[in-house]
N, C-alpha and C. Protein backbone atom coordinates (compact mmCIF):
# COMPACT_ATOMS: atom_id res chain seq x y z
N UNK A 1 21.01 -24.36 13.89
CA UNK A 1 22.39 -24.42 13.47
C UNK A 1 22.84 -25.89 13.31
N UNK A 2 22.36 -26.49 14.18
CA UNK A 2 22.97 -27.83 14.00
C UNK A 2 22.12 -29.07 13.20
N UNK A 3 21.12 -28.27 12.86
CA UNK A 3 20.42 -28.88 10.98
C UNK A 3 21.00 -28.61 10.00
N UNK A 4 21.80 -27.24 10.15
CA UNK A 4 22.87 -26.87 8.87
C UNK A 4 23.94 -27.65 8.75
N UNK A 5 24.19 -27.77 9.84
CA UNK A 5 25.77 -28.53 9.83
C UNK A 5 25.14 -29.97 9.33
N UNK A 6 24.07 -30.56 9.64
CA UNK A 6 23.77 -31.79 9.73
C UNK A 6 23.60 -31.96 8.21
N UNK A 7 22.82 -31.29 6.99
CA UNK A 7 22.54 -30.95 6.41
C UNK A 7 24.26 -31.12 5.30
N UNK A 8 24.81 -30.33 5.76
CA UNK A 8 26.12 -29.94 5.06
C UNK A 8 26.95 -31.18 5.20
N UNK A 9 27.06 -32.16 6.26
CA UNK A 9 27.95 -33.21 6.39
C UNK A 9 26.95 -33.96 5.11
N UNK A 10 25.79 -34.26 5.69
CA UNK A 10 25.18 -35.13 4.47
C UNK A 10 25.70 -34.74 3.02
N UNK A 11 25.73 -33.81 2.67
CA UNK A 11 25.89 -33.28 1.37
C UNK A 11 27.44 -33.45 0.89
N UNK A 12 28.14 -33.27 1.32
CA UNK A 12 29.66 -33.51 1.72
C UNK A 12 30.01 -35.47 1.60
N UNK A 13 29.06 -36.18 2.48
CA UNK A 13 29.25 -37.67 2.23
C UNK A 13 28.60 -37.85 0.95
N UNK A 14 27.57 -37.71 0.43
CA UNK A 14 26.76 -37.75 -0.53
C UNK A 14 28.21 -37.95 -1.74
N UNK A 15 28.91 -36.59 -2.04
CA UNK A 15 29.81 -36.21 -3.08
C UNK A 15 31.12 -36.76 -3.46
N UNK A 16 30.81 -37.89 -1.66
CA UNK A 16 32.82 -38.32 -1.67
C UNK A 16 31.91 -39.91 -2.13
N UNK A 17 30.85 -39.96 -2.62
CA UNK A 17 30.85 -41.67 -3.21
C UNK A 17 30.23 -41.26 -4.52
N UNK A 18 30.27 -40.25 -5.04
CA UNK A 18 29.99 -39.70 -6.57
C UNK A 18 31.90 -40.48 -7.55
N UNK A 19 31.19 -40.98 -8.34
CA UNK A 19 32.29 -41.22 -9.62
C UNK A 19 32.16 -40.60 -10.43
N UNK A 20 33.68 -40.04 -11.12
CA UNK A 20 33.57 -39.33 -12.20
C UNK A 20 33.48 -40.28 -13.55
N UNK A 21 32.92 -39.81 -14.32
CA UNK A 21 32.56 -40.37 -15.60
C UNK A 21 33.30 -39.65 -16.26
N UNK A 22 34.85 -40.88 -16.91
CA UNK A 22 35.76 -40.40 -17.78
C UNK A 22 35.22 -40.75 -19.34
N UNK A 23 35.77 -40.66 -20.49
CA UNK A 23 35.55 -41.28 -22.15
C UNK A 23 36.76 -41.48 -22.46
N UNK A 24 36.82 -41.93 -23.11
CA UNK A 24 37.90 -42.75 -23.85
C UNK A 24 38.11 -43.61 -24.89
N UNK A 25 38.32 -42.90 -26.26
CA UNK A 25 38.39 -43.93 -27.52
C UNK A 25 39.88 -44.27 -28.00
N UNK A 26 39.51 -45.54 -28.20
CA UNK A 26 40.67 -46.48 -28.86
C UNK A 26 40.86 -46.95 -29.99
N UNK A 27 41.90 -47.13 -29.96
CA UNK A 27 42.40 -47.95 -31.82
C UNK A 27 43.17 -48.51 -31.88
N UNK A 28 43.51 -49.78 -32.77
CA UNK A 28 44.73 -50.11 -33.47
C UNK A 28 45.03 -50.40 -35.15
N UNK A 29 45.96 -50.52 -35.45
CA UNK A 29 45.75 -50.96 -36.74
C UNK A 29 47.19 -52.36 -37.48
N UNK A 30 46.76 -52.69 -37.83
CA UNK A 30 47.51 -54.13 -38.07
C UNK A 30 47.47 -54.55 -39.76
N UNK A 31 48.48 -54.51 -40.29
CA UNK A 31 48.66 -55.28 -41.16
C UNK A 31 48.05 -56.47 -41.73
N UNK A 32 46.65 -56.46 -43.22
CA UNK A 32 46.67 -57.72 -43.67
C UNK A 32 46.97 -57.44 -44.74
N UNK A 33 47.74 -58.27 -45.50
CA UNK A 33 47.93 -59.16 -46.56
C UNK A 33 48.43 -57.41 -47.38
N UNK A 34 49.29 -56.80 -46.55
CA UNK A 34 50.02 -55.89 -47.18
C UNK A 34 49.25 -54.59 -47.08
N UNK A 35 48.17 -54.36 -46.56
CA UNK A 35 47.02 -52.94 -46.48
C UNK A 35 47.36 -52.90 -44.69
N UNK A 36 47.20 -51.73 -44.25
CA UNK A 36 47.11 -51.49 -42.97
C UNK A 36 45.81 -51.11 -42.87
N UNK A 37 45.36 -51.70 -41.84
CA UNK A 37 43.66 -52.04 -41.29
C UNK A 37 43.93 -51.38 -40.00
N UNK A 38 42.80 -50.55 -39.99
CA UNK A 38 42.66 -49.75 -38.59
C UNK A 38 40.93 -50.48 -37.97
N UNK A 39 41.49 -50.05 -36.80
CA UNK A 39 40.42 -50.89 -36.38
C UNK A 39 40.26 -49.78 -35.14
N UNK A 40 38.86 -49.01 -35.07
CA UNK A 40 38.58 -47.32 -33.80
C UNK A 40 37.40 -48.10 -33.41
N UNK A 41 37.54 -47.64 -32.20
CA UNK A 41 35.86 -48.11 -30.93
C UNK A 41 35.18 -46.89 -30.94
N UNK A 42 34.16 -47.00 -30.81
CA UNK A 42 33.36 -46.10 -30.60
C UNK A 42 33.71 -45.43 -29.30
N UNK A 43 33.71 -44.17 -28.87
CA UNK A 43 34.00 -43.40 -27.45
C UNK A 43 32.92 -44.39 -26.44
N UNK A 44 33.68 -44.19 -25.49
CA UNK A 44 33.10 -45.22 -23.98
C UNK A 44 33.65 -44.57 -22.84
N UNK A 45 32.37 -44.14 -21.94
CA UNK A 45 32.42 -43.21 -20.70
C UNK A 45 32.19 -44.54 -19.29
N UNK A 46 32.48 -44.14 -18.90
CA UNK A 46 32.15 -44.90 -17.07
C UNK A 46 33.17 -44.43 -16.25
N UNK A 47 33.06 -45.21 -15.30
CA UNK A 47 34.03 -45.08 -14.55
C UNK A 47 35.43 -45.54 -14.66
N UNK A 48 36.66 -45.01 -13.67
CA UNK A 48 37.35 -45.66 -13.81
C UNK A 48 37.83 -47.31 -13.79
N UNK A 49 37.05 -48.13 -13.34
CA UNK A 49 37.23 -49.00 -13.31
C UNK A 49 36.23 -49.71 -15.02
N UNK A 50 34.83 -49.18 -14.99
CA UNK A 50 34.75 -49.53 -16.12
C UNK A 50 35.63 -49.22 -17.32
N UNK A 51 36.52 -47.71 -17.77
CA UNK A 51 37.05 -47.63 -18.39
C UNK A 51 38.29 -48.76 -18.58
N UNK A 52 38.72 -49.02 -17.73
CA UNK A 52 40.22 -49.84 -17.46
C UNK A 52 39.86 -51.36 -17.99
N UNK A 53 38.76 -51.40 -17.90
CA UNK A 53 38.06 -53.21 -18.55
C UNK A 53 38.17 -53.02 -19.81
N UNK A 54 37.85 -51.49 -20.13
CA UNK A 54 37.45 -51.27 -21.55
C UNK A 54 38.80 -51.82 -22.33
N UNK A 55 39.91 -50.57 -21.95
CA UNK A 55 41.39 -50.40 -22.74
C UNK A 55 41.40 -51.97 -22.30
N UNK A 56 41.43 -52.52 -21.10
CA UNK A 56 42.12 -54.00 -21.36
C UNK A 56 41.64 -55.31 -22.64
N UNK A 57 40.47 -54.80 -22.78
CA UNK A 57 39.47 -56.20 -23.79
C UNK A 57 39.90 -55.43 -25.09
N UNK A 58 40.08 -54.01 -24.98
CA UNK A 58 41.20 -53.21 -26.48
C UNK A 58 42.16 -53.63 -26.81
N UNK A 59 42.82 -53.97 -25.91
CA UNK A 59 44.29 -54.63 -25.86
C UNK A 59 44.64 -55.67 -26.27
N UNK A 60 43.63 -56.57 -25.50
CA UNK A 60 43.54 -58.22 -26.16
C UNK A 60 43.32 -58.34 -27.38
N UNK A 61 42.28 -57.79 -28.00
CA UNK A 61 42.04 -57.47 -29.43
C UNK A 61 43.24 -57.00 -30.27
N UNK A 62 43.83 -56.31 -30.23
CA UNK A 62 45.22 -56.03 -30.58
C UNK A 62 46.10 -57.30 -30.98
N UNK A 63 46.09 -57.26 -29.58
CA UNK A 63 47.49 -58.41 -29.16
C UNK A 63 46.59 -59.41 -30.01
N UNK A 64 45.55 -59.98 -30.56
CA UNK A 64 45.33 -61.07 -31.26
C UNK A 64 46.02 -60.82 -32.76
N UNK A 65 46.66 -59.51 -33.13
CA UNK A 65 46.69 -59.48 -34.74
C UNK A 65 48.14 -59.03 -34.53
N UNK A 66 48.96 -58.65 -33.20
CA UNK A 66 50.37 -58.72 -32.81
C UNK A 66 50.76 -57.64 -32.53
N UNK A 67 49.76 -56.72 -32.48
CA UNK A 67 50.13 -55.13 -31.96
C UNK A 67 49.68 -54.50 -30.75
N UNK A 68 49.95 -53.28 -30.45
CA UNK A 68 49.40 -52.41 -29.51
C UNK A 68 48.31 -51.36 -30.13
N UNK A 69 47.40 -51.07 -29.06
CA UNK A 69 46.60 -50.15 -29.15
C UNK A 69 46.71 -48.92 -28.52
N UNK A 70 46.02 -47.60 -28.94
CA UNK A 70 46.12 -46.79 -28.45
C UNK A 70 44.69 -46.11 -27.72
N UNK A 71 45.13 -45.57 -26.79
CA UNK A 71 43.69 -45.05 -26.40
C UNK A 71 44.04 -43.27 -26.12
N UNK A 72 42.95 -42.68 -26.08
CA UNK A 72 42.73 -41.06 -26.08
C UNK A 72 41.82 -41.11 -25.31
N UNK A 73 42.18 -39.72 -24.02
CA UNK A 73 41.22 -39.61 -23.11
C UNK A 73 40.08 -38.40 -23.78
N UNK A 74 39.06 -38.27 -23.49
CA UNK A 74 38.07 -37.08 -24.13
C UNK A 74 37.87 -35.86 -22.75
């Protein structure tokens, strides 16, 4: 009995340091020289913290041509 339990806590710690793997594609689109230019990323999974690097270096990219981006979760 107390290999099961032992067994079951392991399995239990094991699951609470598992990350979920979110996706998430982005876009913006910006104005040149009178045409609206879209500019889409390819979908990008990781974690939450990798995702959040992602939308932020999306953002900057944006903000270089004076707009916002959008992102969609999958």
């Amino acid at each position: 009995m107390k290999k099961l339990l032992f067994v079951a806590i392991a399995i239990a710690i094991s699951f609470s340091f598992v990350s979920c793997k979110k996706c998430v594609t982005c876009k913006y689109e910006y104005d040149y020289k009178g045409q609206t230019q879209e500019v889409t990323y390819p979908q990008e999974c990781g974690t939450s913290k990798q995702i959040k690097d992602f939308k932020a270096n999306v953002e900057s990219d944006a903000n270089r041509h004076g707009v916002s981006s959008t992102c969609t979760t999958n």
